[in-house]
Protein backbone atom coordinates (compact mmCIF):
# COMPACT_ATOMS: atom_id res chain seq x y z
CA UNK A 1 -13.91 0.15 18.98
CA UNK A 2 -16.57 2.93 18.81
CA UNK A 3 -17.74 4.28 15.97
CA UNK A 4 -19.79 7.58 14.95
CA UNK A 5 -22.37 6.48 11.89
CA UNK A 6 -23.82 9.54 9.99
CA UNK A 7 -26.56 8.69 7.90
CA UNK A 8 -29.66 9.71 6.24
CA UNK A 9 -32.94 7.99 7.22
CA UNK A 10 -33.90 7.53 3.34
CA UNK A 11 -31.52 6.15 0.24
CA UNK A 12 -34.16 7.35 -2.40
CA UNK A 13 -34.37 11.57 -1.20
CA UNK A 14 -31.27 13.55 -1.49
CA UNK A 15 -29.38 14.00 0.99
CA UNK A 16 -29.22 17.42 2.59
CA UNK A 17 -27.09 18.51 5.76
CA UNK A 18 -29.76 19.47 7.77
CA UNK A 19 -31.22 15.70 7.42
CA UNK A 20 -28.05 14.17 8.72
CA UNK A 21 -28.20 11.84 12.05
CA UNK A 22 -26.03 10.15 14.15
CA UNK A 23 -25.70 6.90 15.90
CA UNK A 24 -22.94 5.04 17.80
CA UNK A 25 -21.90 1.34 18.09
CA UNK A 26 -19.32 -0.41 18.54
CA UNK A 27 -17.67 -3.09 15.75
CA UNK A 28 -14.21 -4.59 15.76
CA UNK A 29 -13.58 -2.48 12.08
CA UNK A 30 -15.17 -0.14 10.12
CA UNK A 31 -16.08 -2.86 7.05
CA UNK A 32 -18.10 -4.57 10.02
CA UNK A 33 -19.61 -1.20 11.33
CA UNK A 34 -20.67 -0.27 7.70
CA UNK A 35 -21.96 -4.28 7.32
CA UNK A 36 -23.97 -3.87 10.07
CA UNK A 37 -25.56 -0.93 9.38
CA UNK A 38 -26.29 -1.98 5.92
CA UNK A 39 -27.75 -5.12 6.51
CA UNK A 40 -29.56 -3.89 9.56
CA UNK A 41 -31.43 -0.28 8.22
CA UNK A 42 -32.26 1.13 5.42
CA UNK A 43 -30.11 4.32 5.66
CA UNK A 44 -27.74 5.81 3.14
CA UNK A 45 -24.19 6.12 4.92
CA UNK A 46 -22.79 9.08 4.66
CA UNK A 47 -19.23 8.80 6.54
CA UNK A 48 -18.12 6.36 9.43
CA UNK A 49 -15.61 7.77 11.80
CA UNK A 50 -13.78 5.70 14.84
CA UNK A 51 -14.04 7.56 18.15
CA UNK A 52 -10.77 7.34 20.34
CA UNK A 53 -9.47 9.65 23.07
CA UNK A 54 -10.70 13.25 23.64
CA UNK A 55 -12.65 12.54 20.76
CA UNK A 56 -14.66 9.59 22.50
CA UNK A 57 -14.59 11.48 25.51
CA UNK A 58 -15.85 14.62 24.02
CA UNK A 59 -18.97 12.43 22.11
CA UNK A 60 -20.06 11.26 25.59
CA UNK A 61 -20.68 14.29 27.24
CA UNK A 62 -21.79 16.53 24.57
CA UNK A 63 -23.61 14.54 22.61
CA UNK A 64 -26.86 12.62 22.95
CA UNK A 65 -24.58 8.98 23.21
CA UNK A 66 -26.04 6.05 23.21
CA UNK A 67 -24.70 2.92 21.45
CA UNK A 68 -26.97 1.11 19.29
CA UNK A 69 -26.42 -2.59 18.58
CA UNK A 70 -27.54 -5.16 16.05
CA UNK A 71 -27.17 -8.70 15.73
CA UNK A 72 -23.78 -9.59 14.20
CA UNK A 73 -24.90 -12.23 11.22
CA UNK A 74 -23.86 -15.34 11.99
CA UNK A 75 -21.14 -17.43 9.90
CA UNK A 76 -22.55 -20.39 8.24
């Protein structure tokens, strides 16, 4: 599944709209889309939203798309 991540860049400044950004991966859940991003950045989540559909579709071509990936941790 794909999901739409908006964050801000910094945990410790408060967050303001205008400071919101966006990025796009793919994760089998949200828990493991929010994991990710956690243990991969430093960024304070502000709402994860799966993309299906027109919604997808719509995120592709208007949007500046590009999934990013991280390393999923591995299970010890």
């Amino acid at each position: 599944m794909i999901y739409k991540v908006l964050y801000q860049k910094n945990k410790i400044v408060n967050p303001r709209r205008e400071a919101t950004q966006t990025l796009y991966m793919e994760a089998d859940n949200v828990v493991e889309a929010r994991t990710l991003v956690e243990q991969n950045t430093p960024y304070n989540i502000e709402l994860i939203q799966e993309l299906t559909g027109n919604s997808l579709k719509y995120e592709q071509e208007h949007a500046d798309f590009k999934l990013t990936t991280f390393d999923k941790p591995s299970e010890d």
